[in-house]
PDB file of N, CA and C in Angstrom:
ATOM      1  N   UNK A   1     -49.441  67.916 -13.934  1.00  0.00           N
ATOM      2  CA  UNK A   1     -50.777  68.498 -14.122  1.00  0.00           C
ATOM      3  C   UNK A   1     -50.865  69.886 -13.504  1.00  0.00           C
ATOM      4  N   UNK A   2     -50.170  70.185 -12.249  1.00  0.00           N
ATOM      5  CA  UNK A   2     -50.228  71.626 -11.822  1.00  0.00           C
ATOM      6  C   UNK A   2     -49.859  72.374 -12.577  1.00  0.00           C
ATOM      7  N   UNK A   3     -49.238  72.343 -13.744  1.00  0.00           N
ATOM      8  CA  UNK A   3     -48.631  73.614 -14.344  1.00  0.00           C
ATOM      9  C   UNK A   3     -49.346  73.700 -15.395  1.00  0.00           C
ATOM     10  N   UNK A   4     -50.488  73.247 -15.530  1.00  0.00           N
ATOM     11  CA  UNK A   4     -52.092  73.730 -16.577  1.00  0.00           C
ATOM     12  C   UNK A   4     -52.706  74.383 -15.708  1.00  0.00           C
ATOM     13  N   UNK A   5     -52.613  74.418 -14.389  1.00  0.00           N
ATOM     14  CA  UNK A   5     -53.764  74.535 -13.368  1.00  0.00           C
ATOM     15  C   UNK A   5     -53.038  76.455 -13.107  1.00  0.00           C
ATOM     16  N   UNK A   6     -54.282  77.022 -13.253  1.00  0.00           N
ATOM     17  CA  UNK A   6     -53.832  78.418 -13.065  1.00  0.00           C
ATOM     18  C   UNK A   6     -54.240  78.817 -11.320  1.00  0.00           C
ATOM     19  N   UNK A   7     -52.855  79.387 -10.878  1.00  0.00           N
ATOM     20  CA  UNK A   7     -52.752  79.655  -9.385  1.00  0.00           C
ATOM     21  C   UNK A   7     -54.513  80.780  -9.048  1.00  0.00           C
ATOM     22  N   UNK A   8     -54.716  81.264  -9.725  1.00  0.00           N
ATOM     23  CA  UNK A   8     -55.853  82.346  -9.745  1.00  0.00           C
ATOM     24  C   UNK A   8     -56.330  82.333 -10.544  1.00  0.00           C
ATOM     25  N   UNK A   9     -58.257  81.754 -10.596  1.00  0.00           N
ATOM     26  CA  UNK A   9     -58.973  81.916 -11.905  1.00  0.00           C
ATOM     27  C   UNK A   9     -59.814  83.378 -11.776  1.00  0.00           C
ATOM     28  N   UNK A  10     -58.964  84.605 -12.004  1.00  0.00           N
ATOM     29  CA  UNK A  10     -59.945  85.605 -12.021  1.00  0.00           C
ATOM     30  C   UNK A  10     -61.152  85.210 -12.243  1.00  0.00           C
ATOM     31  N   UNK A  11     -61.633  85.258 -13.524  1.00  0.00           N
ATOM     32  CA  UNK A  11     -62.681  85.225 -14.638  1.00  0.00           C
ATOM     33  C   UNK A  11     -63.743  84.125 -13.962  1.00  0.00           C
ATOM     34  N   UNK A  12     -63.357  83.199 -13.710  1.00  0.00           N
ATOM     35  CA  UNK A  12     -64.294  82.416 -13.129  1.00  0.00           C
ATOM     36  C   UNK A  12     -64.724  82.454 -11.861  1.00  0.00           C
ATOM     37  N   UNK A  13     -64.098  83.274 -10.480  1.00  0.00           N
ATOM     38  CA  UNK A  13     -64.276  83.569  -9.606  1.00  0.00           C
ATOM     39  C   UNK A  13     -65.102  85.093 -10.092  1.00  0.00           C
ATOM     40  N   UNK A  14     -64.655  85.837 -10.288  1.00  0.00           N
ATOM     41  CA  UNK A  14     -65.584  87.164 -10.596  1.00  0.00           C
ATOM     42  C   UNK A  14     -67.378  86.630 -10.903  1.00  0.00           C
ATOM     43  N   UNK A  15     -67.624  85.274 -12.189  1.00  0.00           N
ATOM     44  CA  UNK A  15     -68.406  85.027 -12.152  1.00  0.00           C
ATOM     45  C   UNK A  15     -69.154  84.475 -11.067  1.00  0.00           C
ATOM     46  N   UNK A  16     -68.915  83.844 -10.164  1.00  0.00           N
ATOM     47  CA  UNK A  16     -69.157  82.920  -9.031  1.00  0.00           C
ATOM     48  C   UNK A  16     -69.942  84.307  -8.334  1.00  0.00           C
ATOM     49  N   UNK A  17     -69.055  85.150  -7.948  1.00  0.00           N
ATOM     50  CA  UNK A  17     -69.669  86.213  -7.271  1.00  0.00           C
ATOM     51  C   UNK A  17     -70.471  87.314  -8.210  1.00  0.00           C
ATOM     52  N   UNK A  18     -70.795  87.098  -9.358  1.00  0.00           N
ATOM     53  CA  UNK A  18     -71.780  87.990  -9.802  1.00  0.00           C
ATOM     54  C   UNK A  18     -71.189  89.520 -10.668  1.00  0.00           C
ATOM     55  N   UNK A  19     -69.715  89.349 -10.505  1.00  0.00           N
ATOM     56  CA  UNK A  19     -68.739  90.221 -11.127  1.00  0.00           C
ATOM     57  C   UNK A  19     -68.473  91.584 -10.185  1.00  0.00           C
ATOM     58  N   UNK A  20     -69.110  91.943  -8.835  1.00  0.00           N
ATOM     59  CA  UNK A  20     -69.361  92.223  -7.757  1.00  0.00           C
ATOM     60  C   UNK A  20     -67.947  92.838  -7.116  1.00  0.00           C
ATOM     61  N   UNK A  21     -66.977  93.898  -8.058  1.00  0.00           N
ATOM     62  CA  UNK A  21     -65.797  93.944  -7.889  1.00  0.00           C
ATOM     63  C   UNK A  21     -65.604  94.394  -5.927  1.00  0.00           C
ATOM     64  N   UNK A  22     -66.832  94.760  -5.699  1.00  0.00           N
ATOM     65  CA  UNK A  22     -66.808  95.315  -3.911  1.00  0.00           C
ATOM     66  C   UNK A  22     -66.353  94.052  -3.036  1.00  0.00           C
ATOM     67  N   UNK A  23     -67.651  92.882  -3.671  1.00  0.00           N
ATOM     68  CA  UNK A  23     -67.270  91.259  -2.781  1.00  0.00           C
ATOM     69  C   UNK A  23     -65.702  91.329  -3.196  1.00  0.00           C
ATOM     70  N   UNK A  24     -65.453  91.318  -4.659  1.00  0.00           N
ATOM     71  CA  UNK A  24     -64.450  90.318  -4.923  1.00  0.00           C
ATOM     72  C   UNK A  24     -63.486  91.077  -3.818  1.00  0.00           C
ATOM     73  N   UNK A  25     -63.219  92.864  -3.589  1.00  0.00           N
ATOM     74  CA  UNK A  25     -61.973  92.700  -2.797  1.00  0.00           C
ATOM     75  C   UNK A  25     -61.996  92.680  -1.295  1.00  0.00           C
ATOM     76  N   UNK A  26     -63.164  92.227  -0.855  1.00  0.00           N
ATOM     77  CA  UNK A  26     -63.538  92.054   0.425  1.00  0.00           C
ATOM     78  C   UNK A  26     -63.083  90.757   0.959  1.00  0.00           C
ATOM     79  N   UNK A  27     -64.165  89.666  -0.267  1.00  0.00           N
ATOM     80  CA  UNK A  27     -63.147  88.171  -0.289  1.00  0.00           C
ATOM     81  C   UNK A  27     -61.731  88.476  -0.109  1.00  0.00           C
ATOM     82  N   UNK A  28     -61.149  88.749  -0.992  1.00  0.00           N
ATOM     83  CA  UNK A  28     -59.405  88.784  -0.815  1.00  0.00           C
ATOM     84  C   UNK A  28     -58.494  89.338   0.438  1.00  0.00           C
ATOM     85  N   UNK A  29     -59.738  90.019   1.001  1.00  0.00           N
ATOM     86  CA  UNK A  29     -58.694  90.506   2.022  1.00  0.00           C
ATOM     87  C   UNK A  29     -59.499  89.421   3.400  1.00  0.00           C
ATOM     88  N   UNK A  30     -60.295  88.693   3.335  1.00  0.00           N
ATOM     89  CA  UNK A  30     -60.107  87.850   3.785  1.00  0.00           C
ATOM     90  C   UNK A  30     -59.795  86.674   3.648  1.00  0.00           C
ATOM     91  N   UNK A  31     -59.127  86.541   2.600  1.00  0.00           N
ATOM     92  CA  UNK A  31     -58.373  84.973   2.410  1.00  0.00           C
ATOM     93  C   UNK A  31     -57.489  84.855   2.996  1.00  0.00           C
ATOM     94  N   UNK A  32     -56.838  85.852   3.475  1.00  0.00           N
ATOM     95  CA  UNK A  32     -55.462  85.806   4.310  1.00  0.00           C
ATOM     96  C   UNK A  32     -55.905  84.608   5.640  1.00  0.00           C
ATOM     97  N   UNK A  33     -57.048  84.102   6.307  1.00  0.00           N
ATOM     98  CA  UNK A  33     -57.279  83.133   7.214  1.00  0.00           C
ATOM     99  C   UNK A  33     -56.269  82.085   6.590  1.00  0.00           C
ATOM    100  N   UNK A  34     -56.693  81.791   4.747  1.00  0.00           N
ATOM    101  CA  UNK A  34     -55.967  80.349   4.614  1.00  0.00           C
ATOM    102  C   UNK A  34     -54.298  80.626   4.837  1.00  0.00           C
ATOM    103  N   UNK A  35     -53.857  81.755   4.743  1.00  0.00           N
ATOM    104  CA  UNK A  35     -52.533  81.516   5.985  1.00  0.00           C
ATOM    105  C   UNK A  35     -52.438  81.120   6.775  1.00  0.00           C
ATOM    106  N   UNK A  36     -53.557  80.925   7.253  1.00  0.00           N
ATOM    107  CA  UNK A  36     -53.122  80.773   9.029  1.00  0.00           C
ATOM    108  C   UNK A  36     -53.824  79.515   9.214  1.00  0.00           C
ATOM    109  N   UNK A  37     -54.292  78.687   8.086  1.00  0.00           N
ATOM    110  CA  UNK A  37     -54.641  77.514   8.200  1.00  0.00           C
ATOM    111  C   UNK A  37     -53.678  76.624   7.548  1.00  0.00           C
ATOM    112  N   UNK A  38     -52.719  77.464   7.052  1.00  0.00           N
ATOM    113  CA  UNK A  38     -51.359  77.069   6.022  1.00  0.00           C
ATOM    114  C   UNK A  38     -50.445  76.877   7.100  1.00  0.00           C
ATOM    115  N   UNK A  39     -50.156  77.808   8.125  1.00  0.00           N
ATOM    116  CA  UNK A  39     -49.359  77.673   9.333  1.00  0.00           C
ATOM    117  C   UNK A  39     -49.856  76.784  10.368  1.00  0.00           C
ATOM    118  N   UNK A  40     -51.189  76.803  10.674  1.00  0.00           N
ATOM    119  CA  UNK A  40     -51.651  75.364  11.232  1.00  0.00           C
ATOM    120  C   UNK A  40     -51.342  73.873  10.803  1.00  0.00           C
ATOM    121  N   UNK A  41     -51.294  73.788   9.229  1.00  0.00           N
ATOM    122  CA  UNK A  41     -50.710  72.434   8.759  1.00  0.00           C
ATOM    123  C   UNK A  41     -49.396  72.449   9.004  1.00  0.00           C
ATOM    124  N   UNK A  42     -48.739  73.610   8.922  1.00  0.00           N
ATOM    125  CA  UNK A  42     -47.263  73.353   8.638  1.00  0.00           C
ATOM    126  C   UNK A  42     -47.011  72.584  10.460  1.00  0.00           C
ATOM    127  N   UNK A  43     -47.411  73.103  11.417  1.00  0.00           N
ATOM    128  CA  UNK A  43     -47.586  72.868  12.896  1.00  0.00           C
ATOM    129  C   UNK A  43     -47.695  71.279  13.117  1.00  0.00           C
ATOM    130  N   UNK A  44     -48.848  71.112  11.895  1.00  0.00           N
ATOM    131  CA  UNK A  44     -49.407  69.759  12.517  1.00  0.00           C
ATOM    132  C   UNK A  44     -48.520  69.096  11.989  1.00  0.00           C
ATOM    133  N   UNK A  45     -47.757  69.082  10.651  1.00  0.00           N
ATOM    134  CA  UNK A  45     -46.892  68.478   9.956  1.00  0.00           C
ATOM    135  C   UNK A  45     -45.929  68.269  10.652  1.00  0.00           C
ATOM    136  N   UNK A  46     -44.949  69.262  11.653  1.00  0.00           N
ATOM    137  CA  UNK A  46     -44.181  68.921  12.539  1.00  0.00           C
ATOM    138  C   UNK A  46     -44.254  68.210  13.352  1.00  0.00           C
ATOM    139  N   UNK A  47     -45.770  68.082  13.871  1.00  0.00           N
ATOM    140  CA  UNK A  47     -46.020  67.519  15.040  1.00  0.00           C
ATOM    141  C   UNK A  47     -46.346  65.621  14.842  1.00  0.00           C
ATOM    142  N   UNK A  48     -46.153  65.892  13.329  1.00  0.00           N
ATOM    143  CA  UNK A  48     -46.579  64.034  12.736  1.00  0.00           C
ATOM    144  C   UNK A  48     -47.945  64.039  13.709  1.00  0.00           C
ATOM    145  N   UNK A  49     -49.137  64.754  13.112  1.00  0.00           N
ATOM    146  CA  UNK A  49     -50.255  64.115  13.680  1.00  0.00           C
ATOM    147  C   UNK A  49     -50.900  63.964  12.595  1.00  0.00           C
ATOM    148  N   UNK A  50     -50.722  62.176  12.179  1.00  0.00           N
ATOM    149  CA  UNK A  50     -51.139  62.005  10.454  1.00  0.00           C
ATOM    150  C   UNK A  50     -52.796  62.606  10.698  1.00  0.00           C
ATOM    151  N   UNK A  51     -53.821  61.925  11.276  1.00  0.00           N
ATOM    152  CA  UNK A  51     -55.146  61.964  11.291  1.00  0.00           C
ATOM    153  C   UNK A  51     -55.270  63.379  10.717  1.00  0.00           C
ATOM    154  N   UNK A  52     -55.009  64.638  11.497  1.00  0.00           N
ATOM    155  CA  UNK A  52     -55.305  66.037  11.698  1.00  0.00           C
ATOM    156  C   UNK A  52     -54.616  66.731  10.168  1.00  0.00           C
ATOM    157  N   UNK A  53     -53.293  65.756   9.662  1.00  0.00           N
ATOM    158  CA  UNK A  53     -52.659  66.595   8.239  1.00  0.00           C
ATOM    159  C   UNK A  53     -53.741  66.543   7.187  1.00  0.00           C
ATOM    160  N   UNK A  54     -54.345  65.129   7.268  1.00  0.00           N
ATOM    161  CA  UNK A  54     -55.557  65.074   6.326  1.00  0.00           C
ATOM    162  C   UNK A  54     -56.838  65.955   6.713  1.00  0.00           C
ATOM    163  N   UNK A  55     -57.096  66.109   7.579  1.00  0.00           N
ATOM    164  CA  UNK A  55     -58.524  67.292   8.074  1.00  0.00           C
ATOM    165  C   UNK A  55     -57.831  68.866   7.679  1.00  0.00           C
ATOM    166  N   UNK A  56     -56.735  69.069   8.073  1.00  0.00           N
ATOM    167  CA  UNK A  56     -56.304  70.367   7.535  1.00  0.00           C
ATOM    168  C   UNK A  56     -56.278  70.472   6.341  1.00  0.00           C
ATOM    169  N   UNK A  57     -55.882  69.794   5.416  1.00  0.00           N
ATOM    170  CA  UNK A  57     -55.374  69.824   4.079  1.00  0.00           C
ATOM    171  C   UNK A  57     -56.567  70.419   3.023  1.00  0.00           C
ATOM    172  N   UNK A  58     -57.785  68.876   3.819  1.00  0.00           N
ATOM    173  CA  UNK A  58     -58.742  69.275   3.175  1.00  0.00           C
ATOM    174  C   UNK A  58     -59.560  70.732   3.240  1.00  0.00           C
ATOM    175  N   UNK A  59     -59.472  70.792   4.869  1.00  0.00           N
ATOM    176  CA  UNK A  59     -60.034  72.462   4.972  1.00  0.00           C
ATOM    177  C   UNK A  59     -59.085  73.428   4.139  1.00  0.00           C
ATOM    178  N   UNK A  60     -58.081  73.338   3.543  1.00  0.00           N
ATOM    179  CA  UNK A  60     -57.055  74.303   2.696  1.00  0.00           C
ATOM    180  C   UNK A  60     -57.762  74.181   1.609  1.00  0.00           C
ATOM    181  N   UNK A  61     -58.295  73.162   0.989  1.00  0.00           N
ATOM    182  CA  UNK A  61     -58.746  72.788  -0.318  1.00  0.00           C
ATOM    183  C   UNK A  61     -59.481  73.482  -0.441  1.00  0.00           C
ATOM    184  N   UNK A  62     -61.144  73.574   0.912  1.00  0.00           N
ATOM    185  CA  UNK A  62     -61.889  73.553   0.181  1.00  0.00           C
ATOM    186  C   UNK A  62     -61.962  75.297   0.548  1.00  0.00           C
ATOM    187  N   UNK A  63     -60.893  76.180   1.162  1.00  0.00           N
ATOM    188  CA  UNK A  63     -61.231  77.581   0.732  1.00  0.00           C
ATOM    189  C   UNK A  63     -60.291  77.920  -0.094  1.00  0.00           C
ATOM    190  N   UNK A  64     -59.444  77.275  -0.783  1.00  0.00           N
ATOM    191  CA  UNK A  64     -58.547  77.486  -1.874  1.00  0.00           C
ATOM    192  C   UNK A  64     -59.728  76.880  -3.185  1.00  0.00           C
ATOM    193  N   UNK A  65     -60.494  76.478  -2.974  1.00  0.00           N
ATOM    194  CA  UNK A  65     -61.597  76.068  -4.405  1.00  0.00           C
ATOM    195  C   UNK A  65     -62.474  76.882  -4.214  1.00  0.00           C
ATOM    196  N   UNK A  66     -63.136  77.708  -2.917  1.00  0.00           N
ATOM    197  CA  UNK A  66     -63.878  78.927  -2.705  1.00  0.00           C
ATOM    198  C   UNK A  66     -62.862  79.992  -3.322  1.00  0.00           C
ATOM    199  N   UNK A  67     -61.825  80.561  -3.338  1.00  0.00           N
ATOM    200  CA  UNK A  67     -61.187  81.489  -3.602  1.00  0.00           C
ATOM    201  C   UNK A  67     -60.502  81.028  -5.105  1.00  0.00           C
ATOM    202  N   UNK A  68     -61.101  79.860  -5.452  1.00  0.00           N
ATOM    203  CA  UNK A  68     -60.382  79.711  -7.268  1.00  0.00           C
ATOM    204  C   UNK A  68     -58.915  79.776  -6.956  1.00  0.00           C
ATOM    205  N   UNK A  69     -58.564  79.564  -6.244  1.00  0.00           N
ATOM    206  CA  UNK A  69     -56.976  79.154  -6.087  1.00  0.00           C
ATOM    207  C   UNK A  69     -56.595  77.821  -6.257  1.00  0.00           C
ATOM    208  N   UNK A  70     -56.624  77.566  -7.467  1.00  0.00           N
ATOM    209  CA  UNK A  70     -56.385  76.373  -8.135  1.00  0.00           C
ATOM    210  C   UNK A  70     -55.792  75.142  -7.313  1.00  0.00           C
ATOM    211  N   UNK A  71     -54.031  76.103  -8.271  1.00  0.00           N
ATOM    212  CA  UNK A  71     -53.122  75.200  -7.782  1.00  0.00           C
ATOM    213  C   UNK A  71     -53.115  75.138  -6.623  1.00  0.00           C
ATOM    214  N   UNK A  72     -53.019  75.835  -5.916  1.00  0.00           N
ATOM    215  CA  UNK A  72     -52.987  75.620  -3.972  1.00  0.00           C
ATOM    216  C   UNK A  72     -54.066  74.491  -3.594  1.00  0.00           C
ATOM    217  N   UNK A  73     -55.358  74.433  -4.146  1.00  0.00           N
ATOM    218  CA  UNK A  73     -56.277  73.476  -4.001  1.00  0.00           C
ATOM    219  C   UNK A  73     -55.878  72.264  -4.188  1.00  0.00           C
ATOM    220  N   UNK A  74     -55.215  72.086  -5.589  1.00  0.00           N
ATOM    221  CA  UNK A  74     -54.604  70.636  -6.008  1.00  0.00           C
ATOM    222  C   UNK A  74     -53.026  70.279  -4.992  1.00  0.00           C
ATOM    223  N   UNK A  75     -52.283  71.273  -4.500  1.00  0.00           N
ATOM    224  CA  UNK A  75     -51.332  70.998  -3.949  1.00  0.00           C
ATOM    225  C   UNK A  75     -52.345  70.206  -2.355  1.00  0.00           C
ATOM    226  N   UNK A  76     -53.041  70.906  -1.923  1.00  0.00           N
ATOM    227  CA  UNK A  76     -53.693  70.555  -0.792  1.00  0.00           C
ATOM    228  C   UNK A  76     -54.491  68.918  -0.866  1.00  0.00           C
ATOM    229  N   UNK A  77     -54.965  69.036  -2.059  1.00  0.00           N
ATOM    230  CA  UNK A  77     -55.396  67.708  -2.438  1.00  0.00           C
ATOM    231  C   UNK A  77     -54.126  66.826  -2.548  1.00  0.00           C
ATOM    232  N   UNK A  78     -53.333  66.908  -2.681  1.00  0.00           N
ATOM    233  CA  UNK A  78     -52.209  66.095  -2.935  1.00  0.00           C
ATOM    234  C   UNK A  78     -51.723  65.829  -1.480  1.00  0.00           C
ATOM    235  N   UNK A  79     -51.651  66.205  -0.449  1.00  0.00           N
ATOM    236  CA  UNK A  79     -51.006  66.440   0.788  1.00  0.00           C
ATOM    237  C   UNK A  79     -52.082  65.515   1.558  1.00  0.00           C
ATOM    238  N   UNK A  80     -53.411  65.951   1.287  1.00  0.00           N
ATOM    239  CA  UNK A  80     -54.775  65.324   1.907  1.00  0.00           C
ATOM    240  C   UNK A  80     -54.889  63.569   1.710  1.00  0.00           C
ATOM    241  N   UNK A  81     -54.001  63.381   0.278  1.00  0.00           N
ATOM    242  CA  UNK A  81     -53.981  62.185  -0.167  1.00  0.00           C
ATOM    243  C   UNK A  81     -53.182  61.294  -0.253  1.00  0.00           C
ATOM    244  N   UNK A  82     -52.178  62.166   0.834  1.00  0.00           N
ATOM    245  CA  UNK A  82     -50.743  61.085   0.429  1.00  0.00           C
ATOM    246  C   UNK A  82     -50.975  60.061   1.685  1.00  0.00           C
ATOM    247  N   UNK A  83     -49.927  59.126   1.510  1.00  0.00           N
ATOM    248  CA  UNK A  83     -49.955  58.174   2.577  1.00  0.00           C
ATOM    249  C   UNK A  83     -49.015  58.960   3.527  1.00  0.00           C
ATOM    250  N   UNK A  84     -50.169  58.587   4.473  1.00  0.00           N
ATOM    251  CA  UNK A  84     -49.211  59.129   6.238  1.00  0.00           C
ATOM    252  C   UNK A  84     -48.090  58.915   6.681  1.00  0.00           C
ATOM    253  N   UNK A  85     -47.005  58.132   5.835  1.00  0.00           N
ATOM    254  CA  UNK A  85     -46.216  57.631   6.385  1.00  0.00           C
ATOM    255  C   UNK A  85     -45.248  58.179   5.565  1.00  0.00           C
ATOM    256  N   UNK A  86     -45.723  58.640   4.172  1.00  0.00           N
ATOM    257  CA  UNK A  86     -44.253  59.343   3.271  1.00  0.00           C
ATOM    258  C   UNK A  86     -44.778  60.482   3.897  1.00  0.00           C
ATOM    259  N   UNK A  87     -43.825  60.875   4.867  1.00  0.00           N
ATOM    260  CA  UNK A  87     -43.374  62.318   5.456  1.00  0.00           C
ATOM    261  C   UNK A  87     -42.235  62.928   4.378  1.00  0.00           C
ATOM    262  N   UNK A  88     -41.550  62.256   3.651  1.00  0.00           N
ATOM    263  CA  UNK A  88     -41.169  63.208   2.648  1.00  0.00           C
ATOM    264  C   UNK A  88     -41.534  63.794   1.586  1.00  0.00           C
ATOM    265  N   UNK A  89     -42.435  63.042   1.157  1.00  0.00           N
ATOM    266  CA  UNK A  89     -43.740  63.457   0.039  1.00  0.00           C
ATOM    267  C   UNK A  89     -44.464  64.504   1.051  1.00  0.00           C
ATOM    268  N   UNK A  90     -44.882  64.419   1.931  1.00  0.00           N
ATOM    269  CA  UNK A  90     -45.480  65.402   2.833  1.00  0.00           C
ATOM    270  C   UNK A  90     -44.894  66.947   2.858  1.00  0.00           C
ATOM    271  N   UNK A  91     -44.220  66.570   3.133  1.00  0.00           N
ATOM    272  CA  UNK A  91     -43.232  68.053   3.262  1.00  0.00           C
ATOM    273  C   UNK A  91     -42.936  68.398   1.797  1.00  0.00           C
ATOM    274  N   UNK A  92     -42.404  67.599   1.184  1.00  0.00           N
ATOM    275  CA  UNK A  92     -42.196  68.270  -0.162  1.00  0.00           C
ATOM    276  C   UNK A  92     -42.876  69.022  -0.764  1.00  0.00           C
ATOM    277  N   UNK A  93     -44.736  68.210  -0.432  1.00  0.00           N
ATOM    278  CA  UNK A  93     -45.467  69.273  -1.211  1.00  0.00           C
ATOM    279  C   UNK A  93     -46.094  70.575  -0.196  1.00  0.00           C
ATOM    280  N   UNK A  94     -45.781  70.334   0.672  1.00  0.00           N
ATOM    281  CA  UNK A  94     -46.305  71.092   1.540  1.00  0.00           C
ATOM    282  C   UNK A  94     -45.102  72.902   1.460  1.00  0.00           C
ATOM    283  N   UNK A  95     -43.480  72.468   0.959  1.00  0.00           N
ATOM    284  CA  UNK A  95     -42.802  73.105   0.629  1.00  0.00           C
ATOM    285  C   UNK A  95     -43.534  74.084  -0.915  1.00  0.00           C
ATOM    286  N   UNK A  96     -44.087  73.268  -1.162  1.00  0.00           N
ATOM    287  CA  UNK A  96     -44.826  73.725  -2.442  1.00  0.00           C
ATOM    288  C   UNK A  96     -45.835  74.778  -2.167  1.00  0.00           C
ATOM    289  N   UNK A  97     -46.527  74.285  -1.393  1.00  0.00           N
ATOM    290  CA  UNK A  97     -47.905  74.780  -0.910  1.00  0.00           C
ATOM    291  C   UNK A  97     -47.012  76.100  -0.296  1.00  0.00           C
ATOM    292  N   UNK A  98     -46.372  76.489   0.071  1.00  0.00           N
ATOM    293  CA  UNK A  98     -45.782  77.639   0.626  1.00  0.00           C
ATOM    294  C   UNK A  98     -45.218  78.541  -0.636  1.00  0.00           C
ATOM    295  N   UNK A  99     -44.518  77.799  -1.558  1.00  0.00           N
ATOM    296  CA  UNK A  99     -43.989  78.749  -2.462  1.00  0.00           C
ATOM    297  C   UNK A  99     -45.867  79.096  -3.236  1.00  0.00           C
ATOM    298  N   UNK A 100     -46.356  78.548  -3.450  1.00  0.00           N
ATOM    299  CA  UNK A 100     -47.353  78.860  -4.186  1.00  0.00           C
ATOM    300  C   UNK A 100     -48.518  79.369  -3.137  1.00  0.00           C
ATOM    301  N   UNK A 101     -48.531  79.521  -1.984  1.00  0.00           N
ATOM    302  CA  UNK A 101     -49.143  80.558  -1.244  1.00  0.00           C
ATOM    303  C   UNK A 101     -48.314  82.182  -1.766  1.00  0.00           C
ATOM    304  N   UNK A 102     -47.193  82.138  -1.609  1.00  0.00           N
ATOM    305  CA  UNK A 102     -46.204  83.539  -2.292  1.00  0.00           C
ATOM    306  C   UNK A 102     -46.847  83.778  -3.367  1.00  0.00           C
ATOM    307  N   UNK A 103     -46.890  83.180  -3.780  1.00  0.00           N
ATOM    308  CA  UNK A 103     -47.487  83.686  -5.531  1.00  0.00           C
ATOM    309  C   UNK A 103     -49.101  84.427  -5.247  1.00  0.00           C
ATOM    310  N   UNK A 104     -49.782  83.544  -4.832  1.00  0.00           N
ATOM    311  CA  UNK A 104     -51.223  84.011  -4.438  1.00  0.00           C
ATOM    312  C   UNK A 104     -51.365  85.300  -3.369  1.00  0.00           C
ATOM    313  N   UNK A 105     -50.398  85.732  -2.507  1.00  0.00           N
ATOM    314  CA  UNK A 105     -50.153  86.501  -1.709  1.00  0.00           C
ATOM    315  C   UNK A 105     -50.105  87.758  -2.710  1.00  0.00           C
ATOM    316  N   UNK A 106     -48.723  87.604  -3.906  1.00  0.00           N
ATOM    317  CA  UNK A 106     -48.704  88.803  -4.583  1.00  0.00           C
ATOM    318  C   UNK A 106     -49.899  89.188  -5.629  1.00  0.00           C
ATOM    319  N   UNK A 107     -50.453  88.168  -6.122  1.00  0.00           N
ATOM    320  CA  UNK A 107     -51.645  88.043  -6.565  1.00  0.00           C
ATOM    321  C   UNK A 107     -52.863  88.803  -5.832  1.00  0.00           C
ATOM    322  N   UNK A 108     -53.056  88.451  -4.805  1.00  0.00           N
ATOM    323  CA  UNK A 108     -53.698  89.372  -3.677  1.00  0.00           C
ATOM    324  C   UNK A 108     -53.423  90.761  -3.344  1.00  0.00           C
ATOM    325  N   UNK A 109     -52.279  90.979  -3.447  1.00  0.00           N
ATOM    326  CA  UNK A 109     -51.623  92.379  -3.178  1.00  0.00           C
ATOM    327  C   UNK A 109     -51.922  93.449  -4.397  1.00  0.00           C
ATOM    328  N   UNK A 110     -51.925  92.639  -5.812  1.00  0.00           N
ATOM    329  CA  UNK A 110     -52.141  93.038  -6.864  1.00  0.00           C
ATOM    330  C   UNK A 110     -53.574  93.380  -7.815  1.00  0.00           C
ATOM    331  N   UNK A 111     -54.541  93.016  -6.749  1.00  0.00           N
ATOM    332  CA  UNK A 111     -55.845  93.132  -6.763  1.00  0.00           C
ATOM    333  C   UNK A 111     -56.183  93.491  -6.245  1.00  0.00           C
ATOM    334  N   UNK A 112     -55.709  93.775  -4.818  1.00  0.00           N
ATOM    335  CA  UNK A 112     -56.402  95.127  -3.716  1.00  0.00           C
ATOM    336  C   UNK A 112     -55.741  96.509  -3.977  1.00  0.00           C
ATOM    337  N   UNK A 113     -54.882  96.441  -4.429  1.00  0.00           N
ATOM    338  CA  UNK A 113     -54.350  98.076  -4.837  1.00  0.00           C
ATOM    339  C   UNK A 113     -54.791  98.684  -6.149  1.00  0.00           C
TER     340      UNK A 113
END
């Protein structure tokens, strides 16, 4: 199902904000936080603290569904939902969630310049 799911819904985020190209690149240059809430999971993931992978995940979701970042949303939903105990399903998608932060990064880079 992720590979229907578009990493960046311009068009529908532009609407959200009113087409407001000033917000939109103001938003973007602060999305860079969900890095650092991306490096917080990756932390907690090491640290096997199941309770806290699910509270992070979801906080990834829900500013990756504020920022129309799809797939990253559904990868986060997927991570939020796995069972605590497949740590390899964990990481796997969480390996994901990193390559597809890259993508959204250049995506970002490619809208502020």
């Amino acid at each position: 199902a992720q590979d229907t799911i578009k990493s960046f819904d311009k068009e529908n985020f532009l609407r959200q904000i009113g087409g407001s190209l000033e917000l939109f690149k103001m938003l973007f240059s602060v999305s860079s936080d969900i890095k650092i809430q991306i490096s917080i999971l990756e932390k907690i993931i090491k640290e096997k603290r199941s309770p806290d992978i699910k509270k992070q995940a979801h906080k990834i979701k829900g500013e990756a569904l504020t920022m129309t970042f799809n797939r990253l949303a559904d990868i986060a939903k997927t991570i939020e939902c796995a069972d605590v105990h497949d740590s390899k399903g964990i990481e796997s998608s969480f390996q994901e969630m990193l390559a597809e932060w890259k993508i959204i990064e250049k995506i970002i880079s490619d809208n502020l310049n």
